[in-house]
Protein backbone atom coordinates (compact mmCIF):
# COMPACT_ATOMS: atom_id res chain seq x y z
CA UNK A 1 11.16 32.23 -12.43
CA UNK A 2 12.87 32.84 -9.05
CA UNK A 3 15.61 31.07 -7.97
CA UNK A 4 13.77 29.98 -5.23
CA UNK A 5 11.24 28.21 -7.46
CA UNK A 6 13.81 27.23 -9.78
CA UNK A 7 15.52 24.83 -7.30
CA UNK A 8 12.56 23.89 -5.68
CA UNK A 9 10.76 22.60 -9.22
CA UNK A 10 14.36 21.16 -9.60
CA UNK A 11 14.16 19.09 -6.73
CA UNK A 12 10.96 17.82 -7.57
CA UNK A 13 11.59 16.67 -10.97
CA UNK A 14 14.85 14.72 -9.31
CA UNK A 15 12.46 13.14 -6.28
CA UNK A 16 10.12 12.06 -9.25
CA UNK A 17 13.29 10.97 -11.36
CA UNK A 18 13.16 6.87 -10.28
CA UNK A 19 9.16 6.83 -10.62
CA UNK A 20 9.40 8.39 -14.29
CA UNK A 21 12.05 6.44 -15.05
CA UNK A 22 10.45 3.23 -14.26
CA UNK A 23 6.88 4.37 -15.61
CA UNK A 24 9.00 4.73 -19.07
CA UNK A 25 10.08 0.91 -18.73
CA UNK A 26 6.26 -0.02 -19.02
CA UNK A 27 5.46 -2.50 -20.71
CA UNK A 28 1.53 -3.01 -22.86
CA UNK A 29 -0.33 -4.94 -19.97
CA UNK A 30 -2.57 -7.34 -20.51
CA UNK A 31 -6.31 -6.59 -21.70
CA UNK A 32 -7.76 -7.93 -18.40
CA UNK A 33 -5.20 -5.08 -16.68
CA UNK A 34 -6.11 -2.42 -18.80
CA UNK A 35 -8.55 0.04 -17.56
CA UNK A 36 -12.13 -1.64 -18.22
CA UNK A 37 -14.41 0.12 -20.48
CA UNK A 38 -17.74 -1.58 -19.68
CA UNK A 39 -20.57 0.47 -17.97
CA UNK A 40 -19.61 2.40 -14.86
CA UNK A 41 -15.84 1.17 -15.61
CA UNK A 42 -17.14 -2.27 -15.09
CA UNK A 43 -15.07 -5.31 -16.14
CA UNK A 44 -15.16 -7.24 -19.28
CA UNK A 45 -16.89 -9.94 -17.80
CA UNK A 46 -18.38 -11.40 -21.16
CA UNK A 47 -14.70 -11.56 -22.41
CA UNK A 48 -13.06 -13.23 -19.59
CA UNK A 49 -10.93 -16.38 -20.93
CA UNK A 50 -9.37 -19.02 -17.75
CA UNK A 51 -6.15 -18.85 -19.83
CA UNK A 52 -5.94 -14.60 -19.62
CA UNK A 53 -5.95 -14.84 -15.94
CA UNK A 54 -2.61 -15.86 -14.72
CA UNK A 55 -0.47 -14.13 -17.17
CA UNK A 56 -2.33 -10.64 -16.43
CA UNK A 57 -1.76 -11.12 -12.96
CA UNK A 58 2.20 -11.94 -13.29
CA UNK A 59 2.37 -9.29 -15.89
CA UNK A 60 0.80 -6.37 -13.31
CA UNK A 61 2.93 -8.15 -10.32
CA UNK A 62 5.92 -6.98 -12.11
CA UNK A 63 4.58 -3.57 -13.06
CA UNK A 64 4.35 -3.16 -9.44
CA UNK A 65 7.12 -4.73 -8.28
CA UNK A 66 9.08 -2.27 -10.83
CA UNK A 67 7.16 0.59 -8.98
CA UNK A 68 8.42 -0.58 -5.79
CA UNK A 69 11.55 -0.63 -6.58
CA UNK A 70 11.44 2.90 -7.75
CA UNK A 71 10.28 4.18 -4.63
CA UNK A 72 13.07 2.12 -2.07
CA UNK A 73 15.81 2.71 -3.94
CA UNK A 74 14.83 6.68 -4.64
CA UNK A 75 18.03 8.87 -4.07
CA UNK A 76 16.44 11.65 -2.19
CA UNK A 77 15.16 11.68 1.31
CA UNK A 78 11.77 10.24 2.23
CA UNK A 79 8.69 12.53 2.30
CA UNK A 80 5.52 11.71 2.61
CA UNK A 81 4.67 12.16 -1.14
CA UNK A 82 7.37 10.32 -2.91
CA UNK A 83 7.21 7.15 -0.39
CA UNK A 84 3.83 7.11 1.08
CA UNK A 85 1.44 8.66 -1.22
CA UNK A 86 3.68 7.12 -4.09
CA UNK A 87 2.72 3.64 -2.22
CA UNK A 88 -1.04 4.34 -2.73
CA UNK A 89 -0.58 4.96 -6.04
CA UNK A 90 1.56 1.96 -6.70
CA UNK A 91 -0.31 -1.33 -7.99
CA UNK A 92 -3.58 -0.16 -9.58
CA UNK A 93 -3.41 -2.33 -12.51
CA UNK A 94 -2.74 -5.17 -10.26
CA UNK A 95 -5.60 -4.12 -7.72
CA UNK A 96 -7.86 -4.16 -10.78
CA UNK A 97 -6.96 -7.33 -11.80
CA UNK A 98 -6.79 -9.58 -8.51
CA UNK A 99 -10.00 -8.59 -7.49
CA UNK A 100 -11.60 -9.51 -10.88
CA UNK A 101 -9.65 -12.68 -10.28
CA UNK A 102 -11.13 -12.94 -6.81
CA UNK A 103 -14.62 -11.94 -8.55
CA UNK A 104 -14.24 -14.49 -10.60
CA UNK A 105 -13.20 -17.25 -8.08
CA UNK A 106 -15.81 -16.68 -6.44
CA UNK A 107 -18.51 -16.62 -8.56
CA UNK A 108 -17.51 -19.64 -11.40
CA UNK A 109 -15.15 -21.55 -9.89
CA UNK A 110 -14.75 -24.60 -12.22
CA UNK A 111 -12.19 -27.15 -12.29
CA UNK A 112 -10.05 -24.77 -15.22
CA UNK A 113 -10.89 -21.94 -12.81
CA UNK A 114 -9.93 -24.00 -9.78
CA UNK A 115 -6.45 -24.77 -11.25
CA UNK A 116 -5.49 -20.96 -12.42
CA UNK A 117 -6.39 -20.35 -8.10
CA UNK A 118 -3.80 -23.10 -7.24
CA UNK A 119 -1.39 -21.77 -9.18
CA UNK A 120 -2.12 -18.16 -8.38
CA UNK A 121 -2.83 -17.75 -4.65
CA UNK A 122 0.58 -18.17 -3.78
CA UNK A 123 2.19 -16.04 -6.53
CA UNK A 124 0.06 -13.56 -4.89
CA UNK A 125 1.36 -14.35 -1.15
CA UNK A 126 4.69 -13.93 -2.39
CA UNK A 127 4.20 -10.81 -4.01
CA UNK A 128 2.66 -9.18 -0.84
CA UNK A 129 5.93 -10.78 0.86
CA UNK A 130 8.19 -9.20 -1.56
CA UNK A 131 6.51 -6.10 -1.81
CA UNK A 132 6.39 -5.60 2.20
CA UNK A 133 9.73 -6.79 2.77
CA UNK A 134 11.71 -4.76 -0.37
CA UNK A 135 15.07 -3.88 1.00
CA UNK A 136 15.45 -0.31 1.59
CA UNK A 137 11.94 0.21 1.53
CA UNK A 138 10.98 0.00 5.69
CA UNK A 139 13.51 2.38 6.51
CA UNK A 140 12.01 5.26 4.14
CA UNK A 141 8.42 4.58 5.66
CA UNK A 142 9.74 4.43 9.15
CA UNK A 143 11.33 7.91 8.58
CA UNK A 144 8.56 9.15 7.07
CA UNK A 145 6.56 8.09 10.37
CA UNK A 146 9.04 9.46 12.42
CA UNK A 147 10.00 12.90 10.81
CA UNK A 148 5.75 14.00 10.83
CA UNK A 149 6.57 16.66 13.09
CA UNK A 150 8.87 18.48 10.47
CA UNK A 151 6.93 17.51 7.36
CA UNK A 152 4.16 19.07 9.17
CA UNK A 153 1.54 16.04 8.20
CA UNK A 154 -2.00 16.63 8.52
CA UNK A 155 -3.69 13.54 11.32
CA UNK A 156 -4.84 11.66 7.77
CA UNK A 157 -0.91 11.71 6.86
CA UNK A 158 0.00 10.82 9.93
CA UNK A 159 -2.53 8.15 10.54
CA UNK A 160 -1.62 6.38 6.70
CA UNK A 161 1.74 6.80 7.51
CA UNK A 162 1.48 4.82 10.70
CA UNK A 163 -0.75 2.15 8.93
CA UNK A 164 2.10 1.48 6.55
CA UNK A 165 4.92 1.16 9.04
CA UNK A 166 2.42 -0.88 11.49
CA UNK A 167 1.97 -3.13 8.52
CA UNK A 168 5.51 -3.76 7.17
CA UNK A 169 6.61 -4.49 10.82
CA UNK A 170 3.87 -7.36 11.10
CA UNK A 171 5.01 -8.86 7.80
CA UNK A 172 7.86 -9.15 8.83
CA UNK A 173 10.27 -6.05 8.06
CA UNK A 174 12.12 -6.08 11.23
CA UNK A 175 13.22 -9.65 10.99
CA UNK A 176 16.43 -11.29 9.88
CA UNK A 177 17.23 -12.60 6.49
CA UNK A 178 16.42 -16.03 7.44
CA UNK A 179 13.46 -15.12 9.41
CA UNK A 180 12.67 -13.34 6.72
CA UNK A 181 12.88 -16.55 4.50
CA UNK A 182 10.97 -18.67 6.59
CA UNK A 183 8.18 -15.94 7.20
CA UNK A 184 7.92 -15.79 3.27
CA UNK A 185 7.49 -20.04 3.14
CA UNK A 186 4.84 -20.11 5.63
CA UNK A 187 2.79 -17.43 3.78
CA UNK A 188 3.45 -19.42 0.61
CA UNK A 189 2.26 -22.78 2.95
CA UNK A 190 -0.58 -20.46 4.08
CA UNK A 191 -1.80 -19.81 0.93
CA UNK A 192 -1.68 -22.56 -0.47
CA UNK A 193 -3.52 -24.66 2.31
CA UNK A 194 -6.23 -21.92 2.58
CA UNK A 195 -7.20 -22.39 -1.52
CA UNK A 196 -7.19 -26.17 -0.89
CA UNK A 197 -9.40 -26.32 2.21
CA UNK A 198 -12.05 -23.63 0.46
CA UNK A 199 -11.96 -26.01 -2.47
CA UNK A 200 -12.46 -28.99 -0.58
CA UNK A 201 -15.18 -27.11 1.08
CA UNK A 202 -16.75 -26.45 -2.11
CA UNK A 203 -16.59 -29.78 -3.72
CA UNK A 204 -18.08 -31.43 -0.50
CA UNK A 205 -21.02 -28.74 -0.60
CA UNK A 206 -21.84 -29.14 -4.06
CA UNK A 207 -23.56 -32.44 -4.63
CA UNK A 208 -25.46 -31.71 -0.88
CA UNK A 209 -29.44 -30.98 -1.77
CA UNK A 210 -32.22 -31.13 0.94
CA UNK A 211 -34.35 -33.23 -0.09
CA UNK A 212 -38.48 -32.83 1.09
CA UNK A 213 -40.20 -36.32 1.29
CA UNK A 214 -43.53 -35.13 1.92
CA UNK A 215 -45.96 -32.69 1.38
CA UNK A 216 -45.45 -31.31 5.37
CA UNK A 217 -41.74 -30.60 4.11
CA UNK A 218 -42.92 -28.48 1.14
CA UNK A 219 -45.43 -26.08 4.27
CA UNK A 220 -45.32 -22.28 3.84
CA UNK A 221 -43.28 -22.66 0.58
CA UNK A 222 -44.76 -20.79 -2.29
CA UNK A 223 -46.07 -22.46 -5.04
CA UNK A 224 -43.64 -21.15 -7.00
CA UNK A 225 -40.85 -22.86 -5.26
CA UNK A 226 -42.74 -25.73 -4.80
CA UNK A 227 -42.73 -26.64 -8.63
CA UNK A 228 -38.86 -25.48 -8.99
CA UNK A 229 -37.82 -27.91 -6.52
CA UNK A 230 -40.12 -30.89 -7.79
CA UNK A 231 -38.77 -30.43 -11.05
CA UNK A 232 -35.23 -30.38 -9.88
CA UNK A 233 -35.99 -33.76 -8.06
CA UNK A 234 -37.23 -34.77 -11.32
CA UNK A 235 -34.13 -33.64 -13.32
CA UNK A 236 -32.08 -35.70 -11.07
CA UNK A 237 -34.21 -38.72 -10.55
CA UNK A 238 -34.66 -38.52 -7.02
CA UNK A 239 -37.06 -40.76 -5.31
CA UNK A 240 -37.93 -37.57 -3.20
CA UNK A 241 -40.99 -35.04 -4.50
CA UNK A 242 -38.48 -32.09 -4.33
């Protein structure tokens, strides 16, 4: 090996030193976080428990958070792989499970289900807060941004590079510590306020039915329909024929 070579695989182990060393502090995730081994790499669905939700969430928040920290704190200067790319990879097992959370919300959203969203939804706001404003972390994406020229980027670099700095800035990465605490409390507000008004929403919405008096209500239906929604009149002992 050249010495050329030498020092440059040297370097990279050393730029990959913080992300190794906090991939080796992993801990077992949670099932729901693990990669899902139904058809297509489709979730567990027939295995999902209310109780499984909120701990695999905090679990992968901190698996990311510990990734984050790898990358701001990193001791050599910011490139474009070992800040931004590393940022893309960051989070998976978290990605994987909030949106089977959201899936999940949104599809059988009970009162136990309901409850695990209150609870969640601003853990979640936080996190985005915490991960956006991680000291140390703006300054290496900003540089990144701003040194494209000699890291010769190609316009998809440069464009992802300028999303992430964009980003950070509107969340608040330019702001004072106190701003920065209040921005992270209305988020938290936000969040909260947003899960209570959809869930309002939803329990208004979900004793509403239409119901068809006569048989000029039931006209173009097909007969089909017709007998699903006489029966469901009948089922809940509405005066009404459907």
């Amino acid at each position: 090996m050249s010495r050329r070579n030498l020092l440059q695989s040297t370097a990279a182990i050393a730029a990959l030193g913080p992300v190794l060393e906090a991939c080796a502090k992993r801990t077992v995730l949670p099932r729901l976080a693990q990669t899902w081994d139904g058809p297509l790499a489709s979730p567990p669905l027939d295995r999902i428990h209310t109780g499984d939700i909120q701990p695999a969430l905090k679990a992968t928040m901190a698996e990311h958070m510990r990734e984050i920290d790898a990358i701001a704190t990193a001791k050599v200067a910011p490139t474009f792989d070992n800040t931004i790319a590393a940022l893309e990879r960051s989070g998976r097992p978290l990605t994987r499970t909030a949106s089977l959370f959201n899936t999940v919300v949104g599809t059988m959203a009970d009162e136990p289900m309901q409850k695990v969203e209150q609870a969640v939804s601003p853990l979640l706001a936080s996190h985005g807060d915490e991960v956006n404003l991680k000291p140390g972390l703006y300054p290496r994406v900003l540089a990144v941004k701003e040194n494209r020229a000699r890291e010769t980027l190609t316009p998809e670099q440069q464009r992802v590079a300028d999303r992430y700095e964009l980003i950070m800035v509107r969340s608040g990465a330019k702001l004072t510590g106190a701003q920065m605490k209040r921005m992270k409390e209305i988020n938290a507000r936000l969040a909260a306020l947003s899960t209570a008004f959809s869930q309002n929403l939803l329990a208004d919405e979900e004793n509403y039915a239409l119901e068809l008096a006569n048989d000029a209500d039931f006209a173009g239906l097909p007969e089909g329909l017709k007998s699903d929604f006489i029966g469901a009149a009948k089922e809940k002992k509405s005066s009404a024929k459907g």
